[in-house]
N, C-alpha and C. Protein backbone atom coordinates (compact mmCIF):
# COMPACT_ATOMS: atom_id res chain seq x y z
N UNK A 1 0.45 3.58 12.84
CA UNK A 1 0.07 2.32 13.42
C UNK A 1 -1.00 2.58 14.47
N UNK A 2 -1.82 2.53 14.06
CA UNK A 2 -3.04 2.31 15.24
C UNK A 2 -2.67 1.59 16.45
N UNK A 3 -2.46 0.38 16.55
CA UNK A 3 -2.56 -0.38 17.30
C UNK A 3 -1.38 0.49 18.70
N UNK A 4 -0.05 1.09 18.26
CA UNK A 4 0.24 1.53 19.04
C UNK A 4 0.07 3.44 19.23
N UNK A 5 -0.62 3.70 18.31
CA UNK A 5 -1.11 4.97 18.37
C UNK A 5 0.37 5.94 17.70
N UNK A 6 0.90 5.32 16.90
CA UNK A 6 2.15 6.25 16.45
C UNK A 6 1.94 6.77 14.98
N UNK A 7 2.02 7.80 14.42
CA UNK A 7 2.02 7.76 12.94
C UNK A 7 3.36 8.94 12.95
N UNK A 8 2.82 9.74 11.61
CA UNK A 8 3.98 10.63 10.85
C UNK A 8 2.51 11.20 10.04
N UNK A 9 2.20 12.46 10.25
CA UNK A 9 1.60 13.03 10.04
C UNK A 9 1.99 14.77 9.51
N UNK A 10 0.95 15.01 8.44
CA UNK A 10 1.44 16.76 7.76
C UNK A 10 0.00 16.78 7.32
N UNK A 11 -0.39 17.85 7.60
CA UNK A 11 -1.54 18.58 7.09
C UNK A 11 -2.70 18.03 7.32
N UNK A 12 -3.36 17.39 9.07
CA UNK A 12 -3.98 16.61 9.38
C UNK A 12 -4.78 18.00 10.47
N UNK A 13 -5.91 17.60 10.99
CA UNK A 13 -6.57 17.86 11.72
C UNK A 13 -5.82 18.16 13.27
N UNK A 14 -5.34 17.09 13.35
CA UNK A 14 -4.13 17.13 14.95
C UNK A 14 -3.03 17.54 14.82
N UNK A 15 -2.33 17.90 13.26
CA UNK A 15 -1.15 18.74 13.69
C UNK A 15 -1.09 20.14 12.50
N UNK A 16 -0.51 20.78 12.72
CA UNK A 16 -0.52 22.31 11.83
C UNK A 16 -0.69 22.24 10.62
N UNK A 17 -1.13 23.22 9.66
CA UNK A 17 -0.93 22.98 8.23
C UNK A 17 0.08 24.01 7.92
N UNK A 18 1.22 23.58 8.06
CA UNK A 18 3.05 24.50 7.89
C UNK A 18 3.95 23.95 6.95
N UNK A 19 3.35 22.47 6.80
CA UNK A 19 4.19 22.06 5.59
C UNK A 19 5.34 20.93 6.09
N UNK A 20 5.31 20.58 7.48
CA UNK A 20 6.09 20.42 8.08
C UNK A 20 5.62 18.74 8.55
N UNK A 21 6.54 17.51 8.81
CA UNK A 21 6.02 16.37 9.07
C UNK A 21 6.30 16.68 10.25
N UNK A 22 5.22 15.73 11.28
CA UNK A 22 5.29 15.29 12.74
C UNK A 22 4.94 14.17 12.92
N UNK A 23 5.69 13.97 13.88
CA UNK A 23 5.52 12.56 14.53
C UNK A 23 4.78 12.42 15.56
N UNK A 24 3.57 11.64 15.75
CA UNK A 24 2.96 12.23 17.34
C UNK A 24 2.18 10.16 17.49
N UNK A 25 2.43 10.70 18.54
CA UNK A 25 3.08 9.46 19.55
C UNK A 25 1.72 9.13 20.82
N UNK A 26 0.57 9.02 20.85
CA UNK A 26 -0.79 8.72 21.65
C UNK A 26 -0.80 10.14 21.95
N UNK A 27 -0.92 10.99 20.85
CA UNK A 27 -1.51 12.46 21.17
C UNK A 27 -1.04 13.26 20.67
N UNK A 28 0.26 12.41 21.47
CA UNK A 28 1.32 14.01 21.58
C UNK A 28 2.50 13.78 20.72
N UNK A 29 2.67 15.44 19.99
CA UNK A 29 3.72 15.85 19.02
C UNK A 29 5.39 15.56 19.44
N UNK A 30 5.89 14.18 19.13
CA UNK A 30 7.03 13.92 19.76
C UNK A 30 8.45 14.64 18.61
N UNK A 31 8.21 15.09 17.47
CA UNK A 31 9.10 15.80 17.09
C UNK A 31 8.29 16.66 16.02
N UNK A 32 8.94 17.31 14.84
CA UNK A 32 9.03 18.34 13.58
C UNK A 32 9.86 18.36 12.90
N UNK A 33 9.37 17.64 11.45
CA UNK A 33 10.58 17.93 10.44
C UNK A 33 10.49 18.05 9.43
N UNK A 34 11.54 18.60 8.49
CA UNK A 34 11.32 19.89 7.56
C UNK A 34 11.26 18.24 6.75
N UNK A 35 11.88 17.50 6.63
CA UNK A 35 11.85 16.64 5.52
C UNK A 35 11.34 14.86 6.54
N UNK A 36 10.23 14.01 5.12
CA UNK A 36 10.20 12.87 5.68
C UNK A 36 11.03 11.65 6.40
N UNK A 37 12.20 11.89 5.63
CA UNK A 37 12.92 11.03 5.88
C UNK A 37 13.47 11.10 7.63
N UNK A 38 13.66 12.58 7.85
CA UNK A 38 13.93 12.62 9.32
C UNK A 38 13.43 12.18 10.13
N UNK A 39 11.60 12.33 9.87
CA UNK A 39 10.33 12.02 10.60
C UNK A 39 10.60 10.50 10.87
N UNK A 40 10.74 9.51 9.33
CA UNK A 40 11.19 8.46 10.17
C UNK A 40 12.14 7.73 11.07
N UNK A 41 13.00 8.58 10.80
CA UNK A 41 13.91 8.17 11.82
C UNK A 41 13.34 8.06 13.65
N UNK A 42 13.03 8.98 13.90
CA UNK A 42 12.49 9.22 14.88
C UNK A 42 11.27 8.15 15.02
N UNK A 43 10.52 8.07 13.96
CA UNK A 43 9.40 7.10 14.09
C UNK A 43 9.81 5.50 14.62
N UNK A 44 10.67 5.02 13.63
CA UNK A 44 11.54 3.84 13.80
C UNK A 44 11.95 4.10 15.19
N UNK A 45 13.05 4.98 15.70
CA UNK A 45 13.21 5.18 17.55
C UNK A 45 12.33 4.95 18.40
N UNK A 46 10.79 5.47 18.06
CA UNK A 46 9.53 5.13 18.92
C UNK A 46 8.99 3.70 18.65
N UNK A 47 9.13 2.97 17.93
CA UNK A 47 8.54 1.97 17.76
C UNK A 47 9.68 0.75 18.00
N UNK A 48 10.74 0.84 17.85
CA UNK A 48 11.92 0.01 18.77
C UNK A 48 11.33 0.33 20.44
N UNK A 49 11.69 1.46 20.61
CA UNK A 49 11.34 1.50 22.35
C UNK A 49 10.05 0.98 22.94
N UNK A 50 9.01 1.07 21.70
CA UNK A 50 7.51 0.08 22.27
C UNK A 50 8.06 -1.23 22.44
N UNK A 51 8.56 -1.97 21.29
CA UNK A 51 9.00 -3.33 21.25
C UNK A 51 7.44 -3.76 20.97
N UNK A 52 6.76 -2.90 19.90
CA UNK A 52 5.71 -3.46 19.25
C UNK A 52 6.14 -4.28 18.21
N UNK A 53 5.86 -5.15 17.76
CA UNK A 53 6.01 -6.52 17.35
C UNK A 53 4.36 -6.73 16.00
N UNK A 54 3.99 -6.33 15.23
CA UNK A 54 2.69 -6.89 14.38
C UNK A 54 2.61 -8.40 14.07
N UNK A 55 1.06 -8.47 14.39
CA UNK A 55 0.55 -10.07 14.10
C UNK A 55 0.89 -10.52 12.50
N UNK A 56 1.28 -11.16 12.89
CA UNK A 56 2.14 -12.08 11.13
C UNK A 56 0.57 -12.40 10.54
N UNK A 57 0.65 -12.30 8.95
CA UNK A 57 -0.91 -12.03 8.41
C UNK A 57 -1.40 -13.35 8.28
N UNK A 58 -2.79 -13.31 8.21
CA UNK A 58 -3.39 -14.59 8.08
C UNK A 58 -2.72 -15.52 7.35
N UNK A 59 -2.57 -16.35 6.78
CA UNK A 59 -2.36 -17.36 5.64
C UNK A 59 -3.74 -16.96 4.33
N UNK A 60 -3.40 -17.00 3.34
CA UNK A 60 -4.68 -16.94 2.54
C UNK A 60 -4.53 -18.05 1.64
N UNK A 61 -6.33 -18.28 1.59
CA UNK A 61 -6.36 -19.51 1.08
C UNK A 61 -6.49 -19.23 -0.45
N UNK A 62 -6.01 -18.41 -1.10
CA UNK A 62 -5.54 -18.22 -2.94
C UNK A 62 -4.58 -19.21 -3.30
N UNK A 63 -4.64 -19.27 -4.05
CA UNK A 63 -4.07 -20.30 -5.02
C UNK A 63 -3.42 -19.66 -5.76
N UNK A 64 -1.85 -19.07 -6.39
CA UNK A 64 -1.78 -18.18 -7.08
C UNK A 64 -1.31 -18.84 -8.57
N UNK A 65 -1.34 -20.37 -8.59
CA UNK A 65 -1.01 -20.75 -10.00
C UNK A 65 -2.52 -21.14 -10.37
N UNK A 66 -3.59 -21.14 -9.36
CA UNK A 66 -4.77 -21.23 -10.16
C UNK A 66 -5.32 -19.92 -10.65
N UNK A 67 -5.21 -19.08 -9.95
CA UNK A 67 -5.38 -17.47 -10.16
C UNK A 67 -4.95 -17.30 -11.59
N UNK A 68 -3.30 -17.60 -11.66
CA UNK A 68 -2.57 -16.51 -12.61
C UNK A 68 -3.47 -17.41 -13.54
N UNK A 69 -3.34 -19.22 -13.82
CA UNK A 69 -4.24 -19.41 -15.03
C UNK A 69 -5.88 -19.02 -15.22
N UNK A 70 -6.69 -18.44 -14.50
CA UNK A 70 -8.14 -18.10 -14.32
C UNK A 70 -7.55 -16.67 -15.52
N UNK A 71 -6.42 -15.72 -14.65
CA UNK A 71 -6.30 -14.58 -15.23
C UNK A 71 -5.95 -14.58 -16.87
N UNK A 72 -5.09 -15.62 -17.33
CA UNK A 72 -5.00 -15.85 -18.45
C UNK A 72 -5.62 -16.43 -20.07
N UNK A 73 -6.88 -17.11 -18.75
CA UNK A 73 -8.06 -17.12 -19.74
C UNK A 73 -8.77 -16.25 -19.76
N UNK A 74 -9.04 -15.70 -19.21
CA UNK A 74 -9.44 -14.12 -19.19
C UNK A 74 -9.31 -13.51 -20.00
N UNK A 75 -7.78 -12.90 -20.01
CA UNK A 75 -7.61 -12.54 -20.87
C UNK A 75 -7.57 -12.73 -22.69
N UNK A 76 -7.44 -13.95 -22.42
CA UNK A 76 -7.68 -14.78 -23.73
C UNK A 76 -8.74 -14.37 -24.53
N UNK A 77 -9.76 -14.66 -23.49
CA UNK A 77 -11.12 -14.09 -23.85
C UNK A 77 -11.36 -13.04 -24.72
N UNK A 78 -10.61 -11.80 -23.55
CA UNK A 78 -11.07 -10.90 -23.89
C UNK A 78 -10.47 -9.79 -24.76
N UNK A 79 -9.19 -10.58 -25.46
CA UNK A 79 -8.69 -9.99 -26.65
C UNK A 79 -9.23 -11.38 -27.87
N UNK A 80 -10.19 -12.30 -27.49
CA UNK A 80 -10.14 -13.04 -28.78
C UNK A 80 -10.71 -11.94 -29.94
N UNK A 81 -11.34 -11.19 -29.57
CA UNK A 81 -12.00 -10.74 -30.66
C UNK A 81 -11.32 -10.09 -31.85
N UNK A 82 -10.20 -9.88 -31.34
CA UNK A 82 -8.82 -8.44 -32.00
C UNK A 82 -8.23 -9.72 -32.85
N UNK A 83 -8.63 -11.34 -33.25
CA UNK A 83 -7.29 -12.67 -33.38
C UNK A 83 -8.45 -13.16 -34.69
N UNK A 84 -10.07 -12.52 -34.82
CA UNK A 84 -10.50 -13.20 -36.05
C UNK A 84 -9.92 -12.48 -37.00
N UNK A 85 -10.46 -14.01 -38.22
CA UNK A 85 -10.39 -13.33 -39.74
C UNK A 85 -10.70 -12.43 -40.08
N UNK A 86 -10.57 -11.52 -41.39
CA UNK A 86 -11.12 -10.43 -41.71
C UNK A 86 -10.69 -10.62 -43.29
N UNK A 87 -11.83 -10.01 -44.07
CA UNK A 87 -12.17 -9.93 -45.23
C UNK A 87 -13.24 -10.76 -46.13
N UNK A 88 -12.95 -11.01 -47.54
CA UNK A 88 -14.49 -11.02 -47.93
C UNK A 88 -14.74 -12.57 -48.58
N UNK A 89 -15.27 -12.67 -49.69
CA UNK A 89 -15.46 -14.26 -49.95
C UNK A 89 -14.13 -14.88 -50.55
N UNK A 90 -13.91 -16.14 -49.73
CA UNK A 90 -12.96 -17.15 -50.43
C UNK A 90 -12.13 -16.67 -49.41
N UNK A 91 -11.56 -15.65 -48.50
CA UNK A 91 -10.59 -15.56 -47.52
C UNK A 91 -10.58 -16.87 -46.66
N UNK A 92 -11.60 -17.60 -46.42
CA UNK A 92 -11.79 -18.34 -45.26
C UNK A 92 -10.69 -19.90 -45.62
């Protein structure tokens, strides 16, 4: 998270390349662990104690039953070609 400067980081520029996750916290390396799942634990602990809170996302102005039908002509499209006739005189 940027905003509060916390991540979970392995094999980065700011922490060792050992194989090992860290947690580092506006700099500094607040733990080490052999497996991710530990890392978050600890992560989740630091970010309760901020009482950082993220901005709820914009609203977007999509339409998703106009979308899915845009997507379905689409596709329509673009398998009509695989749906003509085939063969020779008098098939039609």
């Amino acid at each position: 998270m940027a905003a509060i400067d916390l991540s979970i980081q392995r094999a980065t520029p700011d922490v060792p390349d050992d194989g090992w996750f860290y947690v580092v916290f506006q700099g500094l390396i607040k733990g080490r662990f052999r497996q991710k799942k530990q890392a978050e634990i600890l992560y989740k602990g630091i970010l309760n104690e901020t009482g950082y809170k993220p901005d709820p996302p914009a609203p977007s102005s999509r339409n998703e039953a106009v979308e899915g039908y845009l997507d379905e002509v689409e596709n329509y499209w673009l398998d009509s070609h695989k749906h003509t006739r085939r063969g020779g005189k008098g098939r039609y």
